[in-house]
Protein backbone atom coordinates (compact mmCIF):
# COMPACT_ATOMS: atom_id res chain seq x y z
CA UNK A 1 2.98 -16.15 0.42
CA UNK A 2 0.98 -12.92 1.37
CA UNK A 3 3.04 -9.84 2.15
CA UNK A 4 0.99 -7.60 4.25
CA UNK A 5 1.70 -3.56 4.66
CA UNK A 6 4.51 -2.92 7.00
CA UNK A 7 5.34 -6.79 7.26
CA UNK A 8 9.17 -7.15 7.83
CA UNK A 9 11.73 -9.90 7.21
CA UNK A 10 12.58 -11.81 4.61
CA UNK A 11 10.83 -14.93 2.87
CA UNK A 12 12.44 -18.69 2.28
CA UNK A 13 11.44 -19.84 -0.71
CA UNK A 14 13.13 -20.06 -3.87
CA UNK A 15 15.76 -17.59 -5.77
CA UNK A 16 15.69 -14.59 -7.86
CA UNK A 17 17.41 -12.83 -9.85
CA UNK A 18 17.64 -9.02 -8.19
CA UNK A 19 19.29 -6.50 -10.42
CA UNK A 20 20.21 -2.68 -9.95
CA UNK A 21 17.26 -0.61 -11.70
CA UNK A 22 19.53 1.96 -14.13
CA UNK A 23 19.08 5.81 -12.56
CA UNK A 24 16.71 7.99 -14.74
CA UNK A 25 18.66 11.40 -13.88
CA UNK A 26 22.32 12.06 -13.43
CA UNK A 27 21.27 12.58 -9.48
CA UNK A 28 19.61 9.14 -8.85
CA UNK A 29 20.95 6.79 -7.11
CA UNK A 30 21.40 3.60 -8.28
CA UNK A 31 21.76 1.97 -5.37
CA UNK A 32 18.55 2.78 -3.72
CA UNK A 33 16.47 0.84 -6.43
CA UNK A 34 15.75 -2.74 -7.08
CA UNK A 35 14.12 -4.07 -9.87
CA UNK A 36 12.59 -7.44 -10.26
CA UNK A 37 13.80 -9.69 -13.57
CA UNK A 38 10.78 -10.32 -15.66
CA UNK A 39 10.42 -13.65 -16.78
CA UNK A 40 11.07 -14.34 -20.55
CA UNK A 41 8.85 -13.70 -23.22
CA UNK A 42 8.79 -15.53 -26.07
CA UNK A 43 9.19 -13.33 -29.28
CA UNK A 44 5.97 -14.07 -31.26
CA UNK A 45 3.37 -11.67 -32.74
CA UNK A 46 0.24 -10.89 -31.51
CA UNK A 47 -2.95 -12.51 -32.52
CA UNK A 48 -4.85 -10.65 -35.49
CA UNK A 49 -8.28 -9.82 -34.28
CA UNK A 50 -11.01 -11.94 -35.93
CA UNK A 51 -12.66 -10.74 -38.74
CA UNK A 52 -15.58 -8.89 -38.01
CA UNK A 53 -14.60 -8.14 -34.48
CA UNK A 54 -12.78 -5.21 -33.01
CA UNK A 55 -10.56 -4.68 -30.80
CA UNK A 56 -11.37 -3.15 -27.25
CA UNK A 57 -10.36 0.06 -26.10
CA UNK A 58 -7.49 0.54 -24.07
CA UNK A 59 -8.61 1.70 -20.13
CA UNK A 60 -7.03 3.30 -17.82
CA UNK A 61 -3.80 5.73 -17.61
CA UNK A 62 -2.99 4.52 -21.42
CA UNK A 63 -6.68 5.79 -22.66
CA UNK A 64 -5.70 9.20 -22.06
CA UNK A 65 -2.64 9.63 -24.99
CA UNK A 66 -5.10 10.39 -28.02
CA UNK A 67 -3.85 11.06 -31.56
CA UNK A 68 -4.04 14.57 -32.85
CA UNK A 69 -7.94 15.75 -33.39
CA UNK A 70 -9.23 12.57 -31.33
CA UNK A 71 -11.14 13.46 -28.42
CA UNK A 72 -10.04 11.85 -24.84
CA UNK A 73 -12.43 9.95 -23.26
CA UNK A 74 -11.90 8.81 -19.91
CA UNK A 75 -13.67 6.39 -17.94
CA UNK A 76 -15.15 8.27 -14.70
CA UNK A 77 -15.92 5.06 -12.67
CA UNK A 78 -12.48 3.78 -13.07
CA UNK A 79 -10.39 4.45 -9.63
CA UNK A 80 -6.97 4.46 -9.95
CA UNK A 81 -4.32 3.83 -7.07
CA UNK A 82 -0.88 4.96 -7.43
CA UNK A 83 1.72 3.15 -5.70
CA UNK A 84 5.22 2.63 -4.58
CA UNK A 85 6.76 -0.34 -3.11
CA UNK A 86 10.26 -0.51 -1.20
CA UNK A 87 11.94 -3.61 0.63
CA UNK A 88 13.26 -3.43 4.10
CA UNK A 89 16.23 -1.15 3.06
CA UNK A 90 13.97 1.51 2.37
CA UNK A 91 15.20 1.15 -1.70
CA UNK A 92 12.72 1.13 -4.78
CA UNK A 93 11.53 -2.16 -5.87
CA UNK A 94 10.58 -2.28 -9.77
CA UNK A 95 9.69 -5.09 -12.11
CA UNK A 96 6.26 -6.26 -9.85
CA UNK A 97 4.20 -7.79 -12.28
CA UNK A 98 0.22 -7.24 -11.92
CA UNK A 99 -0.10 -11.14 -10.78
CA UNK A 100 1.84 -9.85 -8.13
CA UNK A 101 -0.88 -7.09 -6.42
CA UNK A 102 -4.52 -7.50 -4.73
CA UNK A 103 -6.19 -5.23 -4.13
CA UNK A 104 -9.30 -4.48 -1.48
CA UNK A 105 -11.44 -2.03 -0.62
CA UNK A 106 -14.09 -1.94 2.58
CA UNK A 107 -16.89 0.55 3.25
CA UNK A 108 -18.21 1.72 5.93
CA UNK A 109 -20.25 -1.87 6.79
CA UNK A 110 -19.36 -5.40 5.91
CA UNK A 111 -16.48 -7.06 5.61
CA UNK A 112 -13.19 -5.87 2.56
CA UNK A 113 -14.39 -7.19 -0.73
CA UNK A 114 -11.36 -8.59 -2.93
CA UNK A 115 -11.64 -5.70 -6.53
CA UNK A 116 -10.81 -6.87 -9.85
CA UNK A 117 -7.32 -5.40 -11.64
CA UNK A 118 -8.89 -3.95 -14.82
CA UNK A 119 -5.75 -1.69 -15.41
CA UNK A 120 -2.00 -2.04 -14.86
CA UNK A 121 0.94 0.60 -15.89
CA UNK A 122 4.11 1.22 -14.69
CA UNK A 123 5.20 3.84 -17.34
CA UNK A 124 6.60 7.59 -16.71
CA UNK A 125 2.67 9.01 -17.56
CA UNK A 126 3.30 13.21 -17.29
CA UNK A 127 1.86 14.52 -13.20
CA UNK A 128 0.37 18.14 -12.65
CA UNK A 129 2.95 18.92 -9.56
CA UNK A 130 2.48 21.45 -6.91
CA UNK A 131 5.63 22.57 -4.74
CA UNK A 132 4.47 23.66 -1.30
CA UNK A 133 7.47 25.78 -0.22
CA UNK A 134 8.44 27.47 3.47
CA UNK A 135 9.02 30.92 3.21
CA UNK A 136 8.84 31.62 7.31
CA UNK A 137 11.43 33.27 9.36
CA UNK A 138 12.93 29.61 10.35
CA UNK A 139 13.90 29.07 7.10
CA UNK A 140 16.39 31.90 6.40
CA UNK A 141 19.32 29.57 6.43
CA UNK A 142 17.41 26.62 4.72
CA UNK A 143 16.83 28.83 1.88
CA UNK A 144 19.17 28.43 -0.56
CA UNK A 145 19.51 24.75 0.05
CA UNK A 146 15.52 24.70 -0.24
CA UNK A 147 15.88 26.41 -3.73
CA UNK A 148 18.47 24.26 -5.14
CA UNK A 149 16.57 20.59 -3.91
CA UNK A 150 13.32 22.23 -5.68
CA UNK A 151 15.26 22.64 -8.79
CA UNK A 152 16.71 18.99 -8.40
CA UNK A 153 13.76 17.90 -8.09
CA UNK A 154 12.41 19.47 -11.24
CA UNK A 155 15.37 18.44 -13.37
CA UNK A 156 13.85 15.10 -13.38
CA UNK A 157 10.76 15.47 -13.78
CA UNK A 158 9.01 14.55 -17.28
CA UNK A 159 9.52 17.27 -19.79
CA UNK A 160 5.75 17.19 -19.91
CA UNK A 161 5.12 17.51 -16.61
CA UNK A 162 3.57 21.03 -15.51
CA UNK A 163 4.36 22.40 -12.12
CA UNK A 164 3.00 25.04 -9.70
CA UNK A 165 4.55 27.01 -6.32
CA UNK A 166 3.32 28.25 -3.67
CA UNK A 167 5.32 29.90 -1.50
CA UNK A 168 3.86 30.41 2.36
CA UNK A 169 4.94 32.39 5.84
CA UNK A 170 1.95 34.43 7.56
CA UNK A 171 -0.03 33.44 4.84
CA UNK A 172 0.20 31.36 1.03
CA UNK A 173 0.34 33.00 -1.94
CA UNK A 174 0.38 31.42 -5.37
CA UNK A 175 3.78 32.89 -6.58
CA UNK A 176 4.08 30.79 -10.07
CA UNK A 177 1.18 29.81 -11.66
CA UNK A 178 1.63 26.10 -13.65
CA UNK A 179 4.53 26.20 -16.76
CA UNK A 180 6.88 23.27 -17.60
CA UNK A 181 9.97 25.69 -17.90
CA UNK A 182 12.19 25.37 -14.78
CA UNK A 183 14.06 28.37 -15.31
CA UNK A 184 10.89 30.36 -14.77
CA UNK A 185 10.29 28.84 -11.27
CA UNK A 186 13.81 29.16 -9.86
CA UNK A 187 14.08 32.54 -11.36
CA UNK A 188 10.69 33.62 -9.21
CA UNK A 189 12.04 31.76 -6.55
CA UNK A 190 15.08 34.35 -6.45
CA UNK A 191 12.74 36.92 -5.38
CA UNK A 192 11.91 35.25 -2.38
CA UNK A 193 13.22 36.04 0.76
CA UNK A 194 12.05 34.21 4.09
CA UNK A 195 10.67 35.92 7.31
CA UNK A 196 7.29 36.28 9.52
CA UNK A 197 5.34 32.86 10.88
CA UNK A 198 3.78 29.28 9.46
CA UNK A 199 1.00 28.90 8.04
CA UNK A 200 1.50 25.49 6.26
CA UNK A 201 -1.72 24.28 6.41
CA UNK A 202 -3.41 27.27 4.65
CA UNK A 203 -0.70 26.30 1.94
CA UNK A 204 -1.55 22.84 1.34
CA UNK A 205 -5.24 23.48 1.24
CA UNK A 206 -4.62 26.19 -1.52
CA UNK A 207 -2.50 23.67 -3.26
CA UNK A 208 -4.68 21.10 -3.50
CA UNK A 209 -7.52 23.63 -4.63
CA UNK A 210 -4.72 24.96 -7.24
CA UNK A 211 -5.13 21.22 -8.26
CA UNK A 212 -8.57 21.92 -9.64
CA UNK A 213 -7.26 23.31 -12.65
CA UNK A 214 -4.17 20.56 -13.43
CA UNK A 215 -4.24 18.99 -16.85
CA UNK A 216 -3.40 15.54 -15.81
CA UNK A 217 -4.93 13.16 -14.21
CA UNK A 218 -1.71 11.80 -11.99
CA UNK A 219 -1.54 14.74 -9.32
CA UNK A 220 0.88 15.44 -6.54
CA UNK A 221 2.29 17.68 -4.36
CA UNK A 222 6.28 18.50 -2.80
CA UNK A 223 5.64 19.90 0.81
CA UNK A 224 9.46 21.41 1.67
CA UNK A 225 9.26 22.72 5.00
CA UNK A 226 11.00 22.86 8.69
CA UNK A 227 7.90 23.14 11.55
CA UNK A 228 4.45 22.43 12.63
CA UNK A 229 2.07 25.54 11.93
CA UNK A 230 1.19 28.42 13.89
CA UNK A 231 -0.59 31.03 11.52
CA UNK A 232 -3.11 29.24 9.58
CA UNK A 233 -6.97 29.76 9.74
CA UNK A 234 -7.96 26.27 8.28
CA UNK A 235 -7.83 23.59 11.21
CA UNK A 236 -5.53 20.58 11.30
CA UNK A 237 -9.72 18.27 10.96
CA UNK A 238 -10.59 20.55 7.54
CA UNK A 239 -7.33 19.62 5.93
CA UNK A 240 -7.72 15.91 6.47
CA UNK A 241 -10.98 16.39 4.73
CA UNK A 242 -10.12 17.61 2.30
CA UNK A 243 -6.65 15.90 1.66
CA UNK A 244 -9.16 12.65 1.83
CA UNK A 245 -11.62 14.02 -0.90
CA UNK A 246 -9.01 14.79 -3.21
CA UNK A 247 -7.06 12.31 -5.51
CA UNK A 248 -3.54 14.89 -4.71
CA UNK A 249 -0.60 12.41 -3.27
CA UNK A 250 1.15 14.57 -0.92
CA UNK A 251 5.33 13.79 -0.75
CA UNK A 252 7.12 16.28 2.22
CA UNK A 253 10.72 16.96 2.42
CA UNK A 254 11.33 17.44 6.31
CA UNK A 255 13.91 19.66 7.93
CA UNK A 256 13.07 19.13 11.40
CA UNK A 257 14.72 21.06 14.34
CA UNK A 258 15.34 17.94 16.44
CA UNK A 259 15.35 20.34 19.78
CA UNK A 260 12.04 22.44 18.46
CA UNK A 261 11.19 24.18 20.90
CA UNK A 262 7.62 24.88 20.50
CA UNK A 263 4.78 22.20 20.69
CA UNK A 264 3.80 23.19 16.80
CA UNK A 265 7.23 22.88 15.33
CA UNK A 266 7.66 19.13 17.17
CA UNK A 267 3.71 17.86 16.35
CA UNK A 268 4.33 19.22 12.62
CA UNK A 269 6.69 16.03 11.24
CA UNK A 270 3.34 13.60 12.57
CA UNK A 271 1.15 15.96 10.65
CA UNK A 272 2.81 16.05 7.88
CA UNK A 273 3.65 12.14 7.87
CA UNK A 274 0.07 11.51 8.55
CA UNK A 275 -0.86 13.33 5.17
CA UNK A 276 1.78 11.33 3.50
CA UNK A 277 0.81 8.21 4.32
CA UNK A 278 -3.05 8.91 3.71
CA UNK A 279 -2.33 9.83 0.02
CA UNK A 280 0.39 7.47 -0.92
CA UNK A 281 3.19 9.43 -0.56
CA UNK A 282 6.20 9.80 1.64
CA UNK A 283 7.70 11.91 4.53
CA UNK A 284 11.54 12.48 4.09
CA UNK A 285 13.53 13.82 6.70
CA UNK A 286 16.62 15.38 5.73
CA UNK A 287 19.16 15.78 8.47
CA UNK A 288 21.95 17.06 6.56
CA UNK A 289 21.30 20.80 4.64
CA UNK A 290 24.01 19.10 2.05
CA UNK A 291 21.47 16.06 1.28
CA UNK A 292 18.42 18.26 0.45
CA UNK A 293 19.04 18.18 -3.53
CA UNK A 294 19.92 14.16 -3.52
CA UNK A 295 16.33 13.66 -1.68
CA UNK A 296 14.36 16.15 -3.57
CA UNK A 297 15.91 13.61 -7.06
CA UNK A 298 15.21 10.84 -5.09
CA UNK A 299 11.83 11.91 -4.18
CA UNK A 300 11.21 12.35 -8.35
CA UNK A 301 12.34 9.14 -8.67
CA UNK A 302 9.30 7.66 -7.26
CA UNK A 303 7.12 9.51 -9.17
CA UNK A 304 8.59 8.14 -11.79
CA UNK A 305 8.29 4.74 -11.03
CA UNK A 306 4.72 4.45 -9.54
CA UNK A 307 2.96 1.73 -10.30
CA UNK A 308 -1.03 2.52 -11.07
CA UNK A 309 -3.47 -0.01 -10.66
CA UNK A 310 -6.80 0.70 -12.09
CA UNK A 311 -10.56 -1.32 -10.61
CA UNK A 312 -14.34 -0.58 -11.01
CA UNK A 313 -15.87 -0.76 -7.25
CA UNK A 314 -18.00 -3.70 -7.09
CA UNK A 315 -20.02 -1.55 -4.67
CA UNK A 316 -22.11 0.42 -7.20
CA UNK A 317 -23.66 3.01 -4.45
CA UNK A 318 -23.27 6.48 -4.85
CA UNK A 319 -23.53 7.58 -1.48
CA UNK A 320 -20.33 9.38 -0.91
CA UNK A 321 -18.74 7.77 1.66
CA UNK A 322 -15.36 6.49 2.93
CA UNK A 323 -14.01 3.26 1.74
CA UNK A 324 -10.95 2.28 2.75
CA UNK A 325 -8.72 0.50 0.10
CA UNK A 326 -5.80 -1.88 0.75
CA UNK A 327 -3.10 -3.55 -1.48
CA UNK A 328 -1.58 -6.87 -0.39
CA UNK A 329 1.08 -8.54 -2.42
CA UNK A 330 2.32 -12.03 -3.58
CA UNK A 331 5.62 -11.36 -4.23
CA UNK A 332 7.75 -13.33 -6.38
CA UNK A 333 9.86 -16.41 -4.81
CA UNK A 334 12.77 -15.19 -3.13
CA UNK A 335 12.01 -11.55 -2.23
CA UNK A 336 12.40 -10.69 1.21
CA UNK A 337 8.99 -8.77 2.73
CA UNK A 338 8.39 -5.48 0.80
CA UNK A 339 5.92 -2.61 1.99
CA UNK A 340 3.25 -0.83 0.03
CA UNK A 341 2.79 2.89 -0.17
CA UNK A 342 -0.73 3.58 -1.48
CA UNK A 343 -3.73 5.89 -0.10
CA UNK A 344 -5.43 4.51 2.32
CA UNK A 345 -9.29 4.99 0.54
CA UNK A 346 -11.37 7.35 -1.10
CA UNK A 347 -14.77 9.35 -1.22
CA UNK A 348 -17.14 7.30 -3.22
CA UNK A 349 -19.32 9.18 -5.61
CA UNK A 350 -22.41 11.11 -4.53
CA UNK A 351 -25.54 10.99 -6.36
């Protein structure tokens, strides 16, 4: 049975086992995971390779842990595609099996050519994160809530993660450069105080330049704001661009004004979903100031349980141009419909 993006409702066939996926930080919630049984395995050792022969490198996400002195070598025409996938009550679903994913991808002519799986990993790999936070006037009553979901967030992250912030009213300004120690980002954060106008675009485009210089090759970014933007000197059509060129998965934590009372402040939560659901990310919206930190964890969470699927174009052109990419799955018996949350395509290479 296919199970297309967006599908709802629930499939009739067969029954499995659905257990509670155990929280990876003292904020998770266990509840809003599910993780699918794997089927047994029986307990016998690998094969020894034949004599004579060696074994083949590992690809993908797993190539890039070298012992000490060995030089990483990664494989440039490899794409990867992070994902996330969630059933109809918006909860985690964990335990997918690579059987279970197809993936696609169509250019700009022809019809969507089924891609081959090469890699598959569903491990905690260390991201290069950028926080994207609102410093504007409208957030002088956010702010301390703001600061403590940020930190949330942060607490569980990998301890080899690195992380950025960029702080932005009139304009953005790059007020902690990466580090992995958290007590060094709130402590700048302290500083801060909120006031003057939005420009959030400006913001995100300097984050995902700041990206240039991450050490990993998982990259995303935190967005935290309330409103649309009405400062920035980068257009709403050069962002997309370059959102699209980059491989930067954008997550947003929303606090919307539901009664905003200009037209930038109410178009800003469609911006900003749009950019989350081009990169493979997600737009929260937080309605209660009390929630922030449990969505900021939550939003972690899914960083942490990504699943990365790895595939060598079988369109070989390097003529740098859009292909859209699409991920269908076959889930197991018994599941009801689940969604995918993956970008929607990439920038081919350029000669």
């Amino acid at each position: 049975m296919w199970c297309a993006l967006g599908n709802r409702g629930w499939a009739c066939a067969g029954v499995l086992l659905l257990a509670l996926a155990a929280a990876h930080a003292q904020t998770a919630d266990p509840l809003n995971q599910v993780h699918v049984a794997p089927p047994p395995v029986a307990n016998t050792p690998p094969p020894a390779p034949a004599p004579g022969k060696e074994e083949k490198p590992v690809e993908g996400p797993a190539a890039l842990k070298a012992r000490p002195n060995e030089r990483i070598r990664v494989d440039v025409n490899l794409t990867l595609i992070p994902l996330t996938v969630t059933d109809p009550m918006n909860r985690l679903v964990t335990g997918l099996e690579k059987n279970n994913f197809f993936l696609f991808e169509k250019g700009t002519s022809g019809p969507e050519q089924l891609q081959t799986i090469k890699t598959f990993s569903t491990e905690d790999a260390p991201v290069s994160l950028g926080i994207i936070l609102d410093l504007s006037g409208s957030m002088t009553n956010k702010f301390t809530r703001s600061r403590q979901s940020i930190k949330a967030f942060l607490k569980t992250a990998n301890p080899q993660d690195e992380f950025f912030v960029v702080g932005f009213n009139d304009r953005p300004e790059l007020i902690e450069d990466f580090t992995s120690n958290i007590d060094d980002v709130d402590s700048r954060l302290a500083l801060e105080k909120p006031g003057k106008r939005t420009a959030l675009l400006d913001a995100i485009y300097l984050g995902i330049n700041k990206m240039k210089d991450a050490k990993y090759p998982r990259k995303a970014l935190l967005i935290v704001s309330d409103g649309g933007d009405n400062r920035s000197r980068y257009t709403e059509n050069e962002l997309r661009s370059m959102v699209r060129e980059s491989d930067v998965q954008i997550y947003a934590l929303g606090i919307f004004d539901e009664y905003a009372p200009t037209t930038e402040e109410r178009l800003g939560p469609l911006l900003l979903n749009d950019l989350c659901e081009d990169t493979g990310g997600r737009l929260f919206r937080v309605n209660d100031l009390s929630d922030m930190a449990d969505v900021a964890a939550k939003i972690s969470d899914e960083l942490r349980d990504e699943y990365v699927l790895g595939y060598r174009s079988t369109d070989t052109r390097r003529d740098g141009k859009w292909r859209k990419v699409k991920v269908r799955l076959d889930p197991p018996p018994g599941l009801p419909n689940l969604t995918v949350h993956a970008r929607s395509g990439y920038y081919a290479p350029a000669q």
